[in-house]
C-alpha atoms as a PDB file:
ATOM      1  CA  UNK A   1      -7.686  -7.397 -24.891  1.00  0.00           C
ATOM      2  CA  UNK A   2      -5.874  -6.242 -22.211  1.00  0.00           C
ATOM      3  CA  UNK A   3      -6.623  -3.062 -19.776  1.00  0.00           C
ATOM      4  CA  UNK A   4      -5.292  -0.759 -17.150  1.00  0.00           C
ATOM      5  CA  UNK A   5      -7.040  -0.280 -13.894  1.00  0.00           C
ATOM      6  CA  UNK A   6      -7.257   3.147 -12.451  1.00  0.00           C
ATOM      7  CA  UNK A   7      -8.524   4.076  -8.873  1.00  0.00           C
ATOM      8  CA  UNK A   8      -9.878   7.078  -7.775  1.00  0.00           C
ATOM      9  CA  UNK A   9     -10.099   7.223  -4.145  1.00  0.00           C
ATOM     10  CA  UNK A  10     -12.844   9.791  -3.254  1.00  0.00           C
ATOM     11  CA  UNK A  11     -15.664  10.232  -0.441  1.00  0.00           C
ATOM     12  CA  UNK A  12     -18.932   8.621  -0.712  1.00  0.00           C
ATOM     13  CA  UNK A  13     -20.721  12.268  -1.757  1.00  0.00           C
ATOM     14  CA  UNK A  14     -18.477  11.902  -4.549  1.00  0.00           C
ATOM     15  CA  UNK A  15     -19.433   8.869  -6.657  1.00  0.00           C
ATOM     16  CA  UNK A  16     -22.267  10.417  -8.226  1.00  0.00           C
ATOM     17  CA  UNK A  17     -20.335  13.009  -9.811  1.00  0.00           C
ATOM     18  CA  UNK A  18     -16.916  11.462 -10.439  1.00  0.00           C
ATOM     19  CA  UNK A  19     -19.102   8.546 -12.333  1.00  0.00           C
ATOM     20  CA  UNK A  20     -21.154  11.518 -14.311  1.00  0.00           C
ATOM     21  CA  UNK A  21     -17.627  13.420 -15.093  1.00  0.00           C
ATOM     22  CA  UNK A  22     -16.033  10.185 -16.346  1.00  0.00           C
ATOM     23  CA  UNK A  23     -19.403   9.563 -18.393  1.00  0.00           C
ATOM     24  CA  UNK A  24     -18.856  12.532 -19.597  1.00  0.00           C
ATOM     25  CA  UNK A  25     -15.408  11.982 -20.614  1.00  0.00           C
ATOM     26  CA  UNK A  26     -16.438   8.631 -22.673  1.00  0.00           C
ATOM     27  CA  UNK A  27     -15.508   6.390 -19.779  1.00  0.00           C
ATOM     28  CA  UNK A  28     -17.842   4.175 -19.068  1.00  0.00           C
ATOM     29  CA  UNK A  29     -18.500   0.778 -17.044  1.00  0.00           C
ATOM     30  CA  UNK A  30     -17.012   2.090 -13.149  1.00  0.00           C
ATOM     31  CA  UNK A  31     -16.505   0.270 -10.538  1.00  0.00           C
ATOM     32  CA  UNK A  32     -17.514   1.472  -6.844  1.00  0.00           C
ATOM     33  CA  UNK A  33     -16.346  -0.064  -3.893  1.00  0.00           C
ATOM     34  CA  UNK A  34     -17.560   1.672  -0.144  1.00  0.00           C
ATOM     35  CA  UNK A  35     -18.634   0.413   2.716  1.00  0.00           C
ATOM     36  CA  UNK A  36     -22.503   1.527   2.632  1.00  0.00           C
ATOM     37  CA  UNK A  37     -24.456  -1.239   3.736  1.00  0.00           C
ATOM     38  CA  UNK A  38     -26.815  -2.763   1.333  1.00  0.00           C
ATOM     39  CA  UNK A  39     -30.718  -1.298   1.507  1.00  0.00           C
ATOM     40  CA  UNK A  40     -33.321  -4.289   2.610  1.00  0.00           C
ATOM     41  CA  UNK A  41     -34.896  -3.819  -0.781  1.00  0.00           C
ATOM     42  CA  UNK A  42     -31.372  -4.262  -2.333  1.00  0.00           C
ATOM     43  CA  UNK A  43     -30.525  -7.092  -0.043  1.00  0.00           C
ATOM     44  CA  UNK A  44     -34.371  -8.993  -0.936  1.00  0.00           C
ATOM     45  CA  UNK A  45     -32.838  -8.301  -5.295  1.00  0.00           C
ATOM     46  CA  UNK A  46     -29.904 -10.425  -4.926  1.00  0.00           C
ATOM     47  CA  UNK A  47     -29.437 -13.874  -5.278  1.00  0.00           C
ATOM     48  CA  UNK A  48     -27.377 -14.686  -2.440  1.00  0.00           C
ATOM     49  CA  UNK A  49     -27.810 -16.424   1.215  1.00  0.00           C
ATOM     50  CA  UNK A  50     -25.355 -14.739   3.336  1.00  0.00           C
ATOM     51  CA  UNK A  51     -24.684 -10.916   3.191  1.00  0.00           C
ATOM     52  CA  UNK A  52     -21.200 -10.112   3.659  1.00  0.00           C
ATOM     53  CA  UNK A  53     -20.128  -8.308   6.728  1.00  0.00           C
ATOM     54  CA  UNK A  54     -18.917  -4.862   6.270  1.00  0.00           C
ATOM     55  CA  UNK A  55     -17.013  -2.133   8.347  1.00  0.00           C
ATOM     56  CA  UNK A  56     -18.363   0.903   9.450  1.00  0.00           C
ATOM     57  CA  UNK A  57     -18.503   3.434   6.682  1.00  0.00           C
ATOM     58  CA  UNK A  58     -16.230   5.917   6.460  1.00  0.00           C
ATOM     59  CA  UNK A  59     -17.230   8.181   4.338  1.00  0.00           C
ATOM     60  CA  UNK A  60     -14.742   6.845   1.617  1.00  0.00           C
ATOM     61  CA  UNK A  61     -15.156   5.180  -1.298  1.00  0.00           C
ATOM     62  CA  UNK A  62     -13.105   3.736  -4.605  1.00  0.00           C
ATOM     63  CA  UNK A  63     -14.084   4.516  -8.363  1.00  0.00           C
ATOM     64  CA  UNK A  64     -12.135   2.234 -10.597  1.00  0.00           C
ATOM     65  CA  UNK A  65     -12.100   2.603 -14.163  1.00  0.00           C
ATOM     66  CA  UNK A  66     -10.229   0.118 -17.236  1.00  0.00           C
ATOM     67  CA  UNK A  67      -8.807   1.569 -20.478  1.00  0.00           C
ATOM     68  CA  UNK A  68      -7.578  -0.456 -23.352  1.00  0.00           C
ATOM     69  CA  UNK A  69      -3.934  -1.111 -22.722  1.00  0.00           C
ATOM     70  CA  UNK A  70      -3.140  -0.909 -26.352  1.00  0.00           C
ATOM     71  CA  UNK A  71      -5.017   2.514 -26.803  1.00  0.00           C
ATOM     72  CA  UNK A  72      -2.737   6.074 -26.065  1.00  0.00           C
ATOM     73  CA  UNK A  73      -3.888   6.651 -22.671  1.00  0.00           C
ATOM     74  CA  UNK A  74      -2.330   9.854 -21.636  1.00  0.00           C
ATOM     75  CA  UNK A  75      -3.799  11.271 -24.670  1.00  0.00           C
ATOM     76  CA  UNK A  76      -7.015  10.406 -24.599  1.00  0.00           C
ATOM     77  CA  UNK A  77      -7.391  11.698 -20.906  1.00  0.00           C
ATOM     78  CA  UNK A  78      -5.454  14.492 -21.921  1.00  0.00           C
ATOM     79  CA  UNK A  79      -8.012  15.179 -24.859  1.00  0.00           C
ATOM     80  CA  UNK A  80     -11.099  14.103 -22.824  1.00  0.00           C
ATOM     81  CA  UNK A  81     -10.424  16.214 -19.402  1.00  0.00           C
ATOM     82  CA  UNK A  82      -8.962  19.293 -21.550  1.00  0.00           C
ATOM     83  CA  UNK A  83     -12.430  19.239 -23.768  1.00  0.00           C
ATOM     84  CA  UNK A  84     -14.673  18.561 -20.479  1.00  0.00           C
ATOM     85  CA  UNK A  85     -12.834  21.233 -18.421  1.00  0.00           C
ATOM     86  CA  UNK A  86     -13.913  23.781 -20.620  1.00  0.00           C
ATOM     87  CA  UNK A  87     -17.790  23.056 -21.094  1.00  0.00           C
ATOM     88  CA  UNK A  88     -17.551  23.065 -17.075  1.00  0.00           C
ATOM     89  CA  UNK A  89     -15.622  25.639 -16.465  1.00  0.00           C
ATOM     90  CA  UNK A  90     -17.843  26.223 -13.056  1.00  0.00           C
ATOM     91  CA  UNK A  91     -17.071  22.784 -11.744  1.00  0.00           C
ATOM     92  CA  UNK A  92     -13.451  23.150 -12.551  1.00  0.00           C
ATOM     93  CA  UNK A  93     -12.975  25.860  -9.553  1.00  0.00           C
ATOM     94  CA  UNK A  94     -14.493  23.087  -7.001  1.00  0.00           C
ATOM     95  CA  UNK A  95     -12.505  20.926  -4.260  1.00  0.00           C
ATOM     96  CA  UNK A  96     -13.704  17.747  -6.262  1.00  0.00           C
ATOM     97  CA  UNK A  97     -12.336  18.761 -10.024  1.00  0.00           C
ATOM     98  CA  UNK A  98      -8.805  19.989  -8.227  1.00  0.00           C
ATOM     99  CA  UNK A  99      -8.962  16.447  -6.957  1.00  0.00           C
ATOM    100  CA  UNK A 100      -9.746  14.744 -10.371  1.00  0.00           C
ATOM    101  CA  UNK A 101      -7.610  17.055 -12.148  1.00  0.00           C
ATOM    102  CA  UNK A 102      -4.685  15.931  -9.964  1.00  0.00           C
ATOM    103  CA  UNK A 103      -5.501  12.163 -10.265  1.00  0.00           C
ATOM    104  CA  UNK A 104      -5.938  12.518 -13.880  1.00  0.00           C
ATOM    105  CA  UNK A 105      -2.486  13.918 -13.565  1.00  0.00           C
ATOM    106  CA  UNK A 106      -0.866  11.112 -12.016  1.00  0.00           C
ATOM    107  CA  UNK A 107      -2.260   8.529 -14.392  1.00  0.00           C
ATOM    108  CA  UNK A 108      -0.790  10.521 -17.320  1.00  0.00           C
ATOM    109  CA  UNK A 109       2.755   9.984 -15.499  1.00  0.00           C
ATOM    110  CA  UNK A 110       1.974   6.468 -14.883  1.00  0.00           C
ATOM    111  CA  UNK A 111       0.939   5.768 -18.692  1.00  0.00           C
END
């Protein structure tokens, strides 16, 4: 199976809702890359010797997501965001769903 990558570059506030709304949307399985450093009860979880270093956080952060190559991907975020948008029609009027709207918008021109 082959996918497409998307990225959804956002601030670090963000994640939690952009990774609910594409939840939401049947999209599961993100990916979240910031610079946040790692609490020490995270750090003492992993299995790993040597941390690695970090810059300072910025406040920004990436949410990937994959969909099925072979599937119809404009349609299904078409279908998905249309049928979201209107059980939050509150959230659609904030800075973050403009945002999404318009990245959802340039991976239906990309597909």
């Amino acid at each position: 199976m082959k996918w497409k990558k998307f990225t959804l570059t956002t601030t670090t506030e963000a994640v939690d809702l952009i990774s609910y709304t594409l939840d939401e949307l049947g999209i599961e399985g993100i990916e979240i890359e910031d610079n946040i450093p790692l609490t020490e009860k995270e750090t003492k979880g992993m299995f790993i010797d040597i941390l690695p270093e970090l810059p300072p956080d910025d406040g920004t952060a990436r949410v990937s997501f994959y969909l099925d190559e072979d599937e119809d991907t404009e349609e299904k975020l078409k279908a998905q965001f249309t049928g979201y948008r209107q059980r939050k029609m509150c959230l659609a009027k904030s800075d973050f769903m403009k945002d999404f709207s318009m990245f959802l918008t340039q991976v239906m021109k990309r597909a």
